[in-house]
N, C-alpha and C. Protein backbone atom coordinates (compact mmCIF):
# COMPACT_ATOMS: atom_id res chain seq x y z
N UNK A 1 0.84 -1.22 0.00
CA UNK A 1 0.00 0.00 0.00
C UNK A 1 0.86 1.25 0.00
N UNK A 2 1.99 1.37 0.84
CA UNK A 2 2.32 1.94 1.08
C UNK A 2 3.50 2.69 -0.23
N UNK A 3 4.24 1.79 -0.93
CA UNK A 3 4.53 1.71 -2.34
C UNK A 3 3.61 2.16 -3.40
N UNK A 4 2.46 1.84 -3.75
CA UNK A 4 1.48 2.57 -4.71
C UNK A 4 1.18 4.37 -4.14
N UNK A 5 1.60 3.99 -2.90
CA UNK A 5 1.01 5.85 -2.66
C UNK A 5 2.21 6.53 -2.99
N UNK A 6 3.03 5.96 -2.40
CA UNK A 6 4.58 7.05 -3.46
C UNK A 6 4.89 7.38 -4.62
N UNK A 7 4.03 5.84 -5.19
CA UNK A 7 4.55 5.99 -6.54
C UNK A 7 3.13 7.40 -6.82
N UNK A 8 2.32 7.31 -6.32
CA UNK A 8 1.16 8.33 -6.60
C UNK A 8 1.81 9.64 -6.55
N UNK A 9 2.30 9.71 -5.16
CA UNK A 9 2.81 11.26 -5.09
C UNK A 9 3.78 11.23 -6.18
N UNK A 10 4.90 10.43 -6.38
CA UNK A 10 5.87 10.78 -7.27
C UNK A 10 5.40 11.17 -8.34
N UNK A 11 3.61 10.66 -8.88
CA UNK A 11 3.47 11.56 -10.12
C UNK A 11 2.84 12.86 -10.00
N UNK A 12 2.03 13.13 -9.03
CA UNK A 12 1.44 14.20 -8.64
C UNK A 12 2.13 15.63 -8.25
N UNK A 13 3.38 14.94 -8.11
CA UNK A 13 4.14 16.25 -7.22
C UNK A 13 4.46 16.91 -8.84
N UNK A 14 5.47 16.48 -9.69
CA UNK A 14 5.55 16.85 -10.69
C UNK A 14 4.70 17.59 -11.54
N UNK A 15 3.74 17.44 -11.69
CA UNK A 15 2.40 17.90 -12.21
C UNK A 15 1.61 18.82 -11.57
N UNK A 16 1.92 19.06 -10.13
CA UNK A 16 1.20 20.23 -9.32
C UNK A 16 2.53 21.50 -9.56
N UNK A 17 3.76 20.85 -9.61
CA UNK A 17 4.87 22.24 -9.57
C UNK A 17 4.92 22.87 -11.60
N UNK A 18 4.35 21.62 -12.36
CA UNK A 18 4.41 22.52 -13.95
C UNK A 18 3.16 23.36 -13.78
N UNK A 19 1.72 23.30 -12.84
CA UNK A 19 1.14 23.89 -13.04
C UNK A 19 1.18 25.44 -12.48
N UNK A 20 2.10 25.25 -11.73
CA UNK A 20 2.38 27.12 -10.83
C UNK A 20 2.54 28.04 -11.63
N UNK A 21 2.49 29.20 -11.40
CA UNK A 21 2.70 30.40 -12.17
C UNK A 21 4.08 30.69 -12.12
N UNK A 22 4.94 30.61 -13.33
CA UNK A 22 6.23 30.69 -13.29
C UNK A 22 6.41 32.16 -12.58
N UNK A 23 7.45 32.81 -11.73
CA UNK A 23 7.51 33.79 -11.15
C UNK A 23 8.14 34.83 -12.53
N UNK A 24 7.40 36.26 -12.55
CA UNK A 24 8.05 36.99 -13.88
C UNK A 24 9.16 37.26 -13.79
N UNK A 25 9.80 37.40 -14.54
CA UNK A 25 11.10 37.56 -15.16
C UNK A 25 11.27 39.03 -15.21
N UNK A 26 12.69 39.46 -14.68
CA UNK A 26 12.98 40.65 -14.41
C UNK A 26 13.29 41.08 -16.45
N UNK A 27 12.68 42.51 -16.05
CA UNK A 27 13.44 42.97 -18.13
C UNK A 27 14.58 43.13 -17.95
N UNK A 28 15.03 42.34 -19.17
CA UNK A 28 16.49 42.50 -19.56
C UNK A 28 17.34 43.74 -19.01
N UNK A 29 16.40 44.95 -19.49
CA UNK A 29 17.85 46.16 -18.74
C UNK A 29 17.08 46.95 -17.72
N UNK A 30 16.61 46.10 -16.63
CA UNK A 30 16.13 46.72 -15.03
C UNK A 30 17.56 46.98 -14.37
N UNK A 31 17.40 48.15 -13.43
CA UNK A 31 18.51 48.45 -12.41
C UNK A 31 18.93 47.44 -12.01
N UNK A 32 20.61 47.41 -12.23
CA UNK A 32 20.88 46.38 -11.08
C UNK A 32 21.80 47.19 -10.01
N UNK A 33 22.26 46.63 -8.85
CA UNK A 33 22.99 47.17 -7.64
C UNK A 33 23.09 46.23 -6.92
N UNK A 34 24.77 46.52 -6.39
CA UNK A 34 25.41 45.82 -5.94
C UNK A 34 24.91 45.99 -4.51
N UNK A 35 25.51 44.95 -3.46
CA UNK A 35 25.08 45.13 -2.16
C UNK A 35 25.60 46.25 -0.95
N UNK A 36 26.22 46.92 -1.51
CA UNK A 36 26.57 48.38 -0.81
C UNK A 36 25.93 49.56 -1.44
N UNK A 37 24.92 49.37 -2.59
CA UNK A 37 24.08 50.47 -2.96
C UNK A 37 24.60 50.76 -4.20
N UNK A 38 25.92 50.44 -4.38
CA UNK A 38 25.83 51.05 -5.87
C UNK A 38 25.36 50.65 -7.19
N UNK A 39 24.85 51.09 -8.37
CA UNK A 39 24.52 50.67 -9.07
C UNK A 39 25.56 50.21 -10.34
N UNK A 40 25.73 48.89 -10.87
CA UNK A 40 25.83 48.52 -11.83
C UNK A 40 25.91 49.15 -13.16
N UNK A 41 26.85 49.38 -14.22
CA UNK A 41 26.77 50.15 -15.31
C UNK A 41 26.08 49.31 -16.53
N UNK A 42 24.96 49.92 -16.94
CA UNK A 42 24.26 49.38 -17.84
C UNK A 42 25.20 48.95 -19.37
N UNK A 43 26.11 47.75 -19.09
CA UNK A 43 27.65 47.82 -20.36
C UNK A 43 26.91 48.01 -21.56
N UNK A 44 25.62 47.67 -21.88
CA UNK A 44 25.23 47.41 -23.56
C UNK A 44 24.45 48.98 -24.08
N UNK A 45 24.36 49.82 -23.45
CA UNK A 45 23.42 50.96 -23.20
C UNK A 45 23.16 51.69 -24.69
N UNK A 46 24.35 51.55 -25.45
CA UNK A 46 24.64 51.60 -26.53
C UNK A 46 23.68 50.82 -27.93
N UNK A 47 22.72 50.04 -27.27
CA UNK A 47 22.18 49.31 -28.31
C UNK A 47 20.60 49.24 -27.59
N UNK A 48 20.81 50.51 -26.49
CA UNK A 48 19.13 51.09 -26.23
C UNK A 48 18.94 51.98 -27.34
N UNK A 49 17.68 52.84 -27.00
CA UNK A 49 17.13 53.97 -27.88
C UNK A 49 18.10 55.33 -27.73
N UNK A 50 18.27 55.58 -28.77
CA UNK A 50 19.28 57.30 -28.70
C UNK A 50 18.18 58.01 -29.11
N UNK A 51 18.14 58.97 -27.79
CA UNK A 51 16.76 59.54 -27.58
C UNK A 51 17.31 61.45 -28.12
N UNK A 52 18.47 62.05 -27.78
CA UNK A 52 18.83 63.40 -28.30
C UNK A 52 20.46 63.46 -28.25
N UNK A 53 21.16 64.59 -28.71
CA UNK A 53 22.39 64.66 -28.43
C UNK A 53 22.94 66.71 -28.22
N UNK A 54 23.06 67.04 -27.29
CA UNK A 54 23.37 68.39 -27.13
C UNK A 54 25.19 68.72 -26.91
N UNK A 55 25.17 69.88 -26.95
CA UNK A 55 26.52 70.53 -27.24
C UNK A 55 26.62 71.57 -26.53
N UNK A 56 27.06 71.54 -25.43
CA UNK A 56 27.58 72.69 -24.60
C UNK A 56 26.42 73.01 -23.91
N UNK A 57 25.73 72.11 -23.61
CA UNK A 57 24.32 72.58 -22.58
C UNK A 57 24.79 73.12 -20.97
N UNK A 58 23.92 74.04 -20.40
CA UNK A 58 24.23 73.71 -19.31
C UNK A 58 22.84 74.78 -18.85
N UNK A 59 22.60 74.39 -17.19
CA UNK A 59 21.15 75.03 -17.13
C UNK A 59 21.55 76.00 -15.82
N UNK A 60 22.69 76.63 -15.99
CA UNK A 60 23.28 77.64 -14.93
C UNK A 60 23.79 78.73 -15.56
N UNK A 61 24.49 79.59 -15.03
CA UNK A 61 24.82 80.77 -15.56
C UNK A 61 26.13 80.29 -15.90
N UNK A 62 26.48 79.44 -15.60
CA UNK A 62 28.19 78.90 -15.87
C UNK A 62 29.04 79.85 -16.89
N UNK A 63 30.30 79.73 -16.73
CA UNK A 63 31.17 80.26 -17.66
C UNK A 63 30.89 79.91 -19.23
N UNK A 64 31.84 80.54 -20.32
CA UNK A 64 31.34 79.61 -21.26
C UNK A 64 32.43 78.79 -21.69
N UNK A 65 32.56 78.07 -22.77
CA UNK A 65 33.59 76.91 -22.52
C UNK A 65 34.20 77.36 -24.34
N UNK A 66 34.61 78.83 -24.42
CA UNK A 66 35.04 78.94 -25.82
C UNK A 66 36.49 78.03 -26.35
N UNK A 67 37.01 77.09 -25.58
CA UNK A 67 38.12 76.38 -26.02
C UNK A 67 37.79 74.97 -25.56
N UNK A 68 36.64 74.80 -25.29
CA UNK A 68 36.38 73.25 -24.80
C UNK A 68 34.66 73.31 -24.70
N UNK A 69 34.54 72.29 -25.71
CA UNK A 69 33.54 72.03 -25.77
C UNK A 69 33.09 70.34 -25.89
N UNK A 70 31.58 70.32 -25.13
CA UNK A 70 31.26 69.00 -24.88
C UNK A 70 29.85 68.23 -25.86
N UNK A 71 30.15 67.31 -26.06
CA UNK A 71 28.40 66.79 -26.73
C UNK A 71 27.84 65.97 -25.00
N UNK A 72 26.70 65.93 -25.28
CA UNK A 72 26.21 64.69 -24.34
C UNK A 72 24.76 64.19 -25.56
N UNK A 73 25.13 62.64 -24.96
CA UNK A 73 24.52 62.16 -25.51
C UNK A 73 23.30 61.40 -24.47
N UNK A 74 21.86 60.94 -24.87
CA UNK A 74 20.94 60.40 -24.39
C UNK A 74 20.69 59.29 -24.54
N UNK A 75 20.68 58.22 -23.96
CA UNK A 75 20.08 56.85 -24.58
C UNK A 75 19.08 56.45 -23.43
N UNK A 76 17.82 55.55 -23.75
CA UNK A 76 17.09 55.50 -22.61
C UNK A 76 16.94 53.94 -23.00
N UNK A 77 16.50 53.27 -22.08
CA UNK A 77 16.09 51.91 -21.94
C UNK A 77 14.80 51.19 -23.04
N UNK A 78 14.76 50.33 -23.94
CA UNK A 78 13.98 50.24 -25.19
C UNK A 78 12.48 50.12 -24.15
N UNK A 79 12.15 49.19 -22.90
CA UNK A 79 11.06 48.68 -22.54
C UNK A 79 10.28 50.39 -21.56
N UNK A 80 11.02 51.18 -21.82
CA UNK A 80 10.51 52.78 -21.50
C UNK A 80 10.42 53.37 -22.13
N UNK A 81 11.00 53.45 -23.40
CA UNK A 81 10.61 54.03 -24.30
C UNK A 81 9.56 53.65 -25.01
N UNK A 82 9.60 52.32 -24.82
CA UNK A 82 7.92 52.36 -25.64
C UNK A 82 6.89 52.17 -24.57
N UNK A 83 6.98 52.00 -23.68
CA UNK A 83 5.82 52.48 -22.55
C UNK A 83 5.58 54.21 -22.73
N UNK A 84 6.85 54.62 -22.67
CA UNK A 84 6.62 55.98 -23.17
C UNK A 84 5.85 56.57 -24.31
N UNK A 85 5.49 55.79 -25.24
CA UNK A 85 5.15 56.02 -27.03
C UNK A 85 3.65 55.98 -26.49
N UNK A 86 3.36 55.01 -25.58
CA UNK A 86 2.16 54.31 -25.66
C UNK A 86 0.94 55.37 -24.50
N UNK A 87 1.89 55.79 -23.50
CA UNK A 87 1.75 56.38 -21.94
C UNK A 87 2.13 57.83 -21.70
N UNK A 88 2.88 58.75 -22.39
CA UNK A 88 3.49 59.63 -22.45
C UNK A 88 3.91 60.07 -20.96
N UNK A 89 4.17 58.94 -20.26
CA UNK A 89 5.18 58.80 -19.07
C UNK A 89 5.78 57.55 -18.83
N UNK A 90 6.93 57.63 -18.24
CA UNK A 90 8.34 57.13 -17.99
C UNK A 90 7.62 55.81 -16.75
N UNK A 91 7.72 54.49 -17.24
CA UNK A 91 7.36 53.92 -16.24
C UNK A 91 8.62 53.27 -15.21
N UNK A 92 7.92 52.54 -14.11
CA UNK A 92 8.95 52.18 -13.48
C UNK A 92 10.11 51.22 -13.77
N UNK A 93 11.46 51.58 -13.37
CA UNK A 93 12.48 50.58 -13.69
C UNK A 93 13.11 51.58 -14.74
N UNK A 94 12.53 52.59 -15.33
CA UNK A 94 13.29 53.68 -16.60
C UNK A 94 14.62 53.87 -16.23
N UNK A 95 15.56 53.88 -17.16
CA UNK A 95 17.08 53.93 -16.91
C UNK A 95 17.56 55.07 -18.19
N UNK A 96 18.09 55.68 -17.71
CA UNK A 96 18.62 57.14 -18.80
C UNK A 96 20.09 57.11 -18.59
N UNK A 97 21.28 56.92 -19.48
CA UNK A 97 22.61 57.33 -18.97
C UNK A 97 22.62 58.77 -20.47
N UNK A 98 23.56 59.34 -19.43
CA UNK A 98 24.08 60.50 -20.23
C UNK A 98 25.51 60.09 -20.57
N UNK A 99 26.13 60.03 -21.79
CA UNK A 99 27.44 59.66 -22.11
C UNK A 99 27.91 61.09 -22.24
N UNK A 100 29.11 61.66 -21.97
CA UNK A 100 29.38 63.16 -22.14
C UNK A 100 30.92 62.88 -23.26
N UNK A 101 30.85 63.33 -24.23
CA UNK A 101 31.73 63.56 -25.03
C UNK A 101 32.62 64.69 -25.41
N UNK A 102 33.95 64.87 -25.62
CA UNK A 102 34.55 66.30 -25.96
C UNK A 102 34.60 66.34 -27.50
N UNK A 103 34.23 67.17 -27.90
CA UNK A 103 34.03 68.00 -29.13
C UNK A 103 35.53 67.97 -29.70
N UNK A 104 35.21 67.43 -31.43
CA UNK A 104 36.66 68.14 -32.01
C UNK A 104 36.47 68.40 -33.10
N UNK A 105 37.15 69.63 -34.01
CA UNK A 105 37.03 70.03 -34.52
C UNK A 105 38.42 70.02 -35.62
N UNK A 106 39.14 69.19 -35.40
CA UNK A 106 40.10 68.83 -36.69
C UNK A 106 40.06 67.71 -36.61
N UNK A 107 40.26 67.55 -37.71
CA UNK A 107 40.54 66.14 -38.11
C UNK A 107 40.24 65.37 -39.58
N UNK A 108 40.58 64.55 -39.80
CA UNK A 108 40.42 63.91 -41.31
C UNK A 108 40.17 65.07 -42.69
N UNK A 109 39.20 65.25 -43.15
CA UNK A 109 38.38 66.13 -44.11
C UNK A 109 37.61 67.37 -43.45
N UNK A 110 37.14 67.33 -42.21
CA UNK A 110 36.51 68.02 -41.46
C UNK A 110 37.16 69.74 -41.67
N UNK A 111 36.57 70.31 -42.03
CA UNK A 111 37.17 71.90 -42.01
C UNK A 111 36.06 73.13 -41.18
N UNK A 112 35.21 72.95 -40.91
CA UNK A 112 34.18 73.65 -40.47
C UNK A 112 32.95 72.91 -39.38
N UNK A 113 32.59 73.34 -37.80
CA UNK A 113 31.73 72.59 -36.94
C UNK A 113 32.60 71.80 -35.88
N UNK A 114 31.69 70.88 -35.41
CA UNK A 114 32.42 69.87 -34.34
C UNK A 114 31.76 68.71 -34.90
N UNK A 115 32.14 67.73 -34.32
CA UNK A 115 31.87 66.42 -33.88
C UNK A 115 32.65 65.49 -32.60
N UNK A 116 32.11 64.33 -32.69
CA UNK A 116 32.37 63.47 -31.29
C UNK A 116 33.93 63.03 -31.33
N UNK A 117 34.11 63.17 -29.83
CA UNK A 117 35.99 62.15 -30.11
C UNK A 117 35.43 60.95 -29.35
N UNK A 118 36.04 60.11 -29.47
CA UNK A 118 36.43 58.70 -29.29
C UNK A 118 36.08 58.71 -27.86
N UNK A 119 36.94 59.11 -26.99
CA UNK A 119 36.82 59.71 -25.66
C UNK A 119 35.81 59.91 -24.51
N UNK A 120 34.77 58.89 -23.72
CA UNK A 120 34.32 59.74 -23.09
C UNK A 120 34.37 60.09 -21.80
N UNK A 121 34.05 60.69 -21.72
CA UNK A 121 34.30 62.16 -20.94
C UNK A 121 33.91 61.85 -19.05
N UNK A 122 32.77 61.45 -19.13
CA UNK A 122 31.92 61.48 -17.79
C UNK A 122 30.65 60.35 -18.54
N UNK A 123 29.88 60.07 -17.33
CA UNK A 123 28.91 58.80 -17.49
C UNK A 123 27.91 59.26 -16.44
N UNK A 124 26.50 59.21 -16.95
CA UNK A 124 25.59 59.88 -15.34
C UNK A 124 24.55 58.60 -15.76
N UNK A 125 23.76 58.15 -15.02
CA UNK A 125 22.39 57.65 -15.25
C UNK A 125 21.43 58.34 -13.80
N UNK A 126 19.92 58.40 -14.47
CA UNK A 126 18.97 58.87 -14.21
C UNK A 126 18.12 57.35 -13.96
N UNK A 127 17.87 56.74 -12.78
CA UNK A 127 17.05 56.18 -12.72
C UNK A 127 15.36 55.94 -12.05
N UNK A 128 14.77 55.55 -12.23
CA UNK A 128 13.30 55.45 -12.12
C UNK A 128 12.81 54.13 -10.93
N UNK A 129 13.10 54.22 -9.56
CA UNK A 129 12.88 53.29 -9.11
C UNK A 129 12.16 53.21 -7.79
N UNK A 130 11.16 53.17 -8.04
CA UNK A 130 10.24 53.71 -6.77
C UNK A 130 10.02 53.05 -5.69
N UNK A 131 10.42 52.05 -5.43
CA UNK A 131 10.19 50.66 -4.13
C UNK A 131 11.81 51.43 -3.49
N UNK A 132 12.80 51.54 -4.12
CA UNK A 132 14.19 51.65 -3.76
C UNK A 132 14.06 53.17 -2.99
N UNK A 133 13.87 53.81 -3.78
CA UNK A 133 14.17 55.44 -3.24
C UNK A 133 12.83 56.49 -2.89
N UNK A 134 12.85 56.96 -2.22
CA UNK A 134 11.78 57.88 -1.62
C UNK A 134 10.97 58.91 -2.39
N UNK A 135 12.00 59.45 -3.41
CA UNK A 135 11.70 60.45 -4.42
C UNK A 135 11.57 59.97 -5.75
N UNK A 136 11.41 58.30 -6.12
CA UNK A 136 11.20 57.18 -6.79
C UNK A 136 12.54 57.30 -7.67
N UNK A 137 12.80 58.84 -7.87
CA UNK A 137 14.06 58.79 -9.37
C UNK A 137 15.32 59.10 -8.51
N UNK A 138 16.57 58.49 -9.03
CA UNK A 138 18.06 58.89 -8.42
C UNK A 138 18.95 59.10 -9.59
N UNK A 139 20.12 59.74 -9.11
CA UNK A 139 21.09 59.75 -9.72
C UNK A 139 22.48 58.90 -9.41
N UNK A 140 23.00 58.44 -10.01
CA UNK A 140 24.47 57.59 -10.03
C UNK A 140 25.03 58.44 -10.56
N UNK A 141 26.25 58.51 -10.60
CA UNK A 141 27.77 59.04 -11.29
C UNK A 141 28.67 58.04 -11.05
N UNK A 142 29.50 57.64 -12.58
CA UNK A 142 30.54 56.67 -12.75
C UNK A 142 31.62 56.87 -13.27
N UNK A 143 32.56 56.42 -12.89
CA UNK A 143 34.33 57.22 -13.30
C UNK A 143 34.83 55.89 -14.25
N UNK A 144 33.76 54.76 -14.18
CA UNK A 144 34.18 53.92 -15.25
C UNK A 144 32.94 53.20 -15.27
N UNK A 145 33.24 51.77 -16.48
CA UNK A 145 32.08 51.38 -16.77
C UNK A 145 32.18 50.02 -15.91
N UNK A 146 31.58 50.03 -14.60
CA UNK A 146 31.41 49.00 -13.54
C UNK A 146 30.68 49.69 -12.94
N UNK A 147 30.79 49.97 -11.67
CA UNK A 147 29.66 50.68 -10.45
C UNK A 147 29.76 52.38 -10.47
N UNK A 148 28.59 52.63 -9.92
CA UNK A 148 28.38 54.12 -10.31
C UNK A 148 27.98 54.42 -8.65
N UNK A 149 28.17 55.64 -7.83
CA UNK A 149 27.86 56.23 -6.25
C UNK A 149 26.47 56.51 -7.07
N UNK A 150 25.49 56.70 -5.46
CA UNK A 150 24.32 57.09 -5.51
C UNK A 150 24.72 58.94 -5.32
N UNK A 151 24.65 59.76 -6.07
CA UNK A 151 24.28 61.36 -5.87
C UNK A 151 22.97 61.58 -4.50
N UNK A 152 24.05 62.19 -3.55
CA UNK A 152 23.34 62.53 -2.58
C UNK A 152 21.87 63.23 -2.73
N UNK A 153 20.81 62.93 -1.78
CA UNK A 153 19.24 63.81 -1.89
C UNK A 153 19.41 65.33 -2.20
N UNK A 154 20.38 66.16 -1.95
CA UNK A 154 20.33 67.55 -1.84
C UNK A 154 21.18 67.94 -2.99
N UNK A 155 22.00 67.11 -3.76
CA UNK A 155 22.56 67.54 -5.17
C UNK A 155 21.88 68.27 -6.23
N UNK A 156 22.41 69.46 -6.67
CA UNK A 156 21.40 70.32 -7.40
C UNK A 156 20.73 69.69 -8.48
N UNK A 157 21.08 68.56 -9.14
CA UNK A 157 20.00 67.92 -9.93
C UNK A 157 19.07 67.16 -9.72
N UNK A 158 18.46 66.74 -8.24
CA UNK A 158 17.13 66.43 -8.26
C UNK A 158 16.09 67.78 -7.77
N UNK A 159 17.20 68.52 -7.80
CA UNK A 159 15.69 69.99 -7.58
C UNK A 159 15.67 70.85 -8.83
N UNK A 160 16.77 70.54 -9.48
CA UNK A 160 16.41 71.18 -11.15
C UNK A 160 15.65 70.35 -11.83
N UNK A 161 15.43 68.55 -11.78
CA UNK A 161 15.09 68.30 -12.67
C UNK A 161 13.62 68.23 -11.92
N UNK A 162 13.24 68.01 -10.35
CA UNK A 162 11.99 68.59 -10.46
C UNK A 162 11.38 69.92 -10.59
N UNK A 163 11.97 70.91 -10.30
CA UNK A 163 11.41 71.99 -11.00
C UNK A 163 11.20 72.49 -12.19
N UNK A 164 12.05 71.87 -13.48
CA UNK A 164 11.84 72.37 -14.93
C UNK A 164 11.37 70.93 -15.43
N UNK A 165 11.53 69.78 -15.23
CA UNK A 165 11.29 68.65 -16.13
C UNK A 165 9.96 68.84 -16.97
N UNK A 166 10.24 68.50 -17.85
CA UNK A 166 8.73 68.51 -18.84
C UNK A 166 7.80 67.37 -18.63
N UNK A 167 8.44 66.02 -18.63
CA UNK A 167 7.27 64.94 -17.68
C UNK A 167 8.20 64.27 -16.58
N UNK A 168 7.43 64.23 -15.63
CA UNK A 168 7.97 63.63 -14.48
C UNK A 168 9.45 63.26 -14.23
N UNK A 169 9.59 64.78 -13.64
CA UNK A 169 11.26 65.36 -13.30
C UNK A 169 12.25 64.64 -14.66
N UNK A 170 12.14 64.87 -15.76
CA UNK A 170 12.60 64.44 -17.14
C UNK A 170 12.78 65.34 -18.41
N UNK A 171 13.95 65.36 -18.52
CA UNK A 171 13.89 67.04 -19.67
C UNK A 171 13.71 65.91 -21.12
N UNK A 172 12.20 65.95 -20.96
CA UNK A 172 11.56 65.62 -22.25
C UNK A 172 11.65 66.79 -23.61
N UNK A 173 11.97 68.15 -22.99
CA UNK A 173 11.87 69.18 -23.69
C UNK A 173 13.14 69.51 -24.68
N UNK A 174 14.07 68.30 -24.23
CA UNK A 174 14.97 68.17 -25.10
C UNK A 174 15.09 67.09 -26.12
N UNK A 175 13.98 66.25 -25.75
CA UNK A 175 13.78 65.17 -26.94
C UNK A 175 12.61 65.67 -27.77
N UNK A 176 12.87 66.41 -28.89
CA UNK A 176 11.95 66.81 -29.62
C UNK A 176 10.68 65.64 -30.35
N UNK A 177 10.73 63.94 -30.27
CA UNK A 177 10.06 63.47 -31.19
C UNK A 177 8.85 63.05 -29.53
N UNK A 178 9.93 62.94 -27.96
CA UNK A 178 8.97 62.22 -27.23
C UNK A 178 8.24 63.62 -26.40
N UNK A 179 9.15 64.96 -26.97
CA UNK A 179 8.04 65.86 -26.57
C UNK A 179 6.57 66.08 -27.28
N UNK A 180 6.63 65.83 -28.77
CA UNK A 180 5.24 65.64 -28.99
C UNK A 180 4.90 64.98 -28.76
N UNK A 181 5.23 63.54 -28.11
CA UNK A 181 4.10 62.57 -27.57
C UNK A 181 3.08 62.90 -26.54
N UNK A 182 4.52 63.39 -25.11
CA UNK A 182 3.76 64.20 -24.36
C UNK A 182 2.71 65.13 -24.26
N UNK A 183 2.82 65.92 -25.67
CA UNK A 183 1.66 67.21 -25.57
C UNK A 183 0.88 66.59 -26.36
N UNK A 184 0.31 65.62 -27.19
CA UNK A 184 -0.43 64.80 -27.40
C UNK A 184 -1.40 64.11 -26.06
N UNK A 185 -0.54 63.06 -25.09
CA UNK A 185 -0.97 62.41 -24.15
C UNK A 185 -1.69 63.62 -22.67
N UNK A 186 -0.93 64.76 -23.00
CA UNK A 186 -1.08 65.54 -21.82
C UNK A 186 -0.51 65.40 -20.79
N UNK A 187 0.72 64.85 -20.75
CA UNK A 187 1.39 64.71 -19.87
C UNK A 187 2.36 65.92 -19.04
N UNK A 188 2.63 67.09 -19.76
CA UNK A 188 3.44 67.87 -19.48
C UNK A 188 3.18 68.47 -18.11
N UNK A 189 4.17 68.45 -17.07
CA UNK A 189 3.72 69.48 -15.94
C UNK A 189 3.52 70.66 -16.42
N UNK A 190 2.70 70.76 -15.27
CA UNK A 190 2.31 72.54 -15.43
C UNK A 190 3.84 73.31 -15.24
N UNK A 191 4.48 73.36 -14.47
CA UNK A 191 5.20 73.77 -14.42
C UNK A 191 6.19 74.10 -15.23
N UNK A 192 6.30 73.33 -15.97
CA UNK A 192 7.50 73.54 -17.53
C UNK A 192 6.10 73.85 -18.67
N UNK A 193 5.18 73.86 -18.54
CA UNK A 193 3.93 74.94 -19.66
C UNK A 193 3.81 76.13 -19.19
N UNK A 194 4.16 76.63 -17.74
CA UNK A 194 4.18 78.15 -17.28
C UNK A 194 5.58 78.40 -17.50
N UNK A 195 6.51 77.45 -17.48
CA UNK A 195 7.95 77.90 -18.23
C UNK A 195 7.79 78.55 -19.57
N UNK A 196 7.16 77.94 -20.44
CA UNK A 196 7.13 77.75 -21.90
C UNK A 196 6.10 79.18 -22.00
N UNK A 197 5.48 79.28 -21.13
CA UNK A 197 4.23 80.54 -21.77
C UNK A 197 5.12 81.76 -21.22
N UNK A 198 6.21 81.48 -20.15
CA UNK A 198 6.43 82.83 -19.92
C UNK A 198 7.77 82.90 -21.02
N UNK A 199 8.18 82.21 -21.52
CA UNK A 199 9.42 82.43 -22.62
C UNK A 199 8.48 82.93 -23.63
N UNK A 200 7.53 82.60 -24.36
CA UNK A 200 6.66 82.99 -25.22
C UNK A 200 6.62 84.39 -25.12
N UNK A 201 5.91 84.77 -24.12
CA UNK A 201 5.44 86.33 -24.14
C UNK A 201 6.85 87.39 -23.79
N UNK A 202 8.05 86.79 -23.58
CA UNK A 202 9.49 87.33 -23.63
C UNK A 202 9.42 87.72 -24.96
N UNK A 203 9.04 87.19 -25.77
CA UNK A 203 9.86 87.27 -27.35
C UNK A 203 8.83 87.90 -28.08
């Protein structure tokens, strides 16, 4: 008796564990972090979405940089960007690195403008992670491509990018194709549309 019931469970058990709900699967390029907090450098970031690319930006009165000049470039995570297309906001797990490049202006055939050097420069990511951090979005900074420090709460870029961001603390206003999504979806804070109306009536 006691033999036929094992052999019972031995088939039952099998057949109760294929029926479970496999647990979901993290997306391919979710935050990762190591166990002292830092975050992981997204190595493939390069074969996300290239969302804009600027040249000598800066959102301070700063000096100007007439003998050195920088590009930065945008790439954002593919499974946010098209939540983004669909949502005209940034869902959770969104990952943004800024690659910062120095500008050159000789070279090969080139006689007139800039373009990118080889070189880069600095590495930032912007992430989207709301179970982890209080203010759901953080910043990292990385001096190479392995682990990046968490940017302290009081660093001037989480109070610039919530005060001007165009959607949810995010300078959408520099991606010209996902800012019309936004003003489509209605996503834009008020706050960067009372930006925009008071530059308007400037000019």
């Amino acid at each position: 008796m006691r033999i036929w019931l094992l052999l019972l469970l031995s088939l039952l058990l099998p057949a109760q564990e294929a029926s479970r709900p496999a647990a979901p699967a993290a997306a391919p390029n979710s935050p990762v972090y190591t166990a002292d907090g830092r975050m992981v450098f997204p190595a493939r970031y390069r074969e996300w979405v290239f969302l804009s690319s600027g040249i000598d930006m800066t959102y301070g009165p700063g000096a100007g940089m007439a003998d050195h000049h920088m590009f930065d470039n945008v790439f954002v995570n593919p499974e946010a960007y098209q939540a983004f297309l669909k949502t005209g906001t940034w869902p959770d797990k969104t990952v943004f690195v800024l690659e910062v490049r120095g500008a050159e202006s000789k070279g090969s055939i080139n006689s007139a403008g800039h373009y990118q050097g080889s070189e880069v420069m600095g590495m930032e990511v912007h992430v989207k992670d709301e179970a982890r951090f209080p203010g759901k979005w953080a910043f990292f900074g990385f001096r190479d491509a392995t682990t990046g420090g968490l940017f302290p709460p009081d660093a001037a870029c989480y109070s610039c990018h919530r005060d001007h961001g165009a959607v949810d603390t995010t300078f959408v206003q520099f991606y010209p194709t996902l800012l019309e999504v936004a003003k489509q979806k209605g996503t834009l804070t008020p706050a960067y549309e009372k930006e925009t109306a008071e530059e308007k009536e400037k000019k």
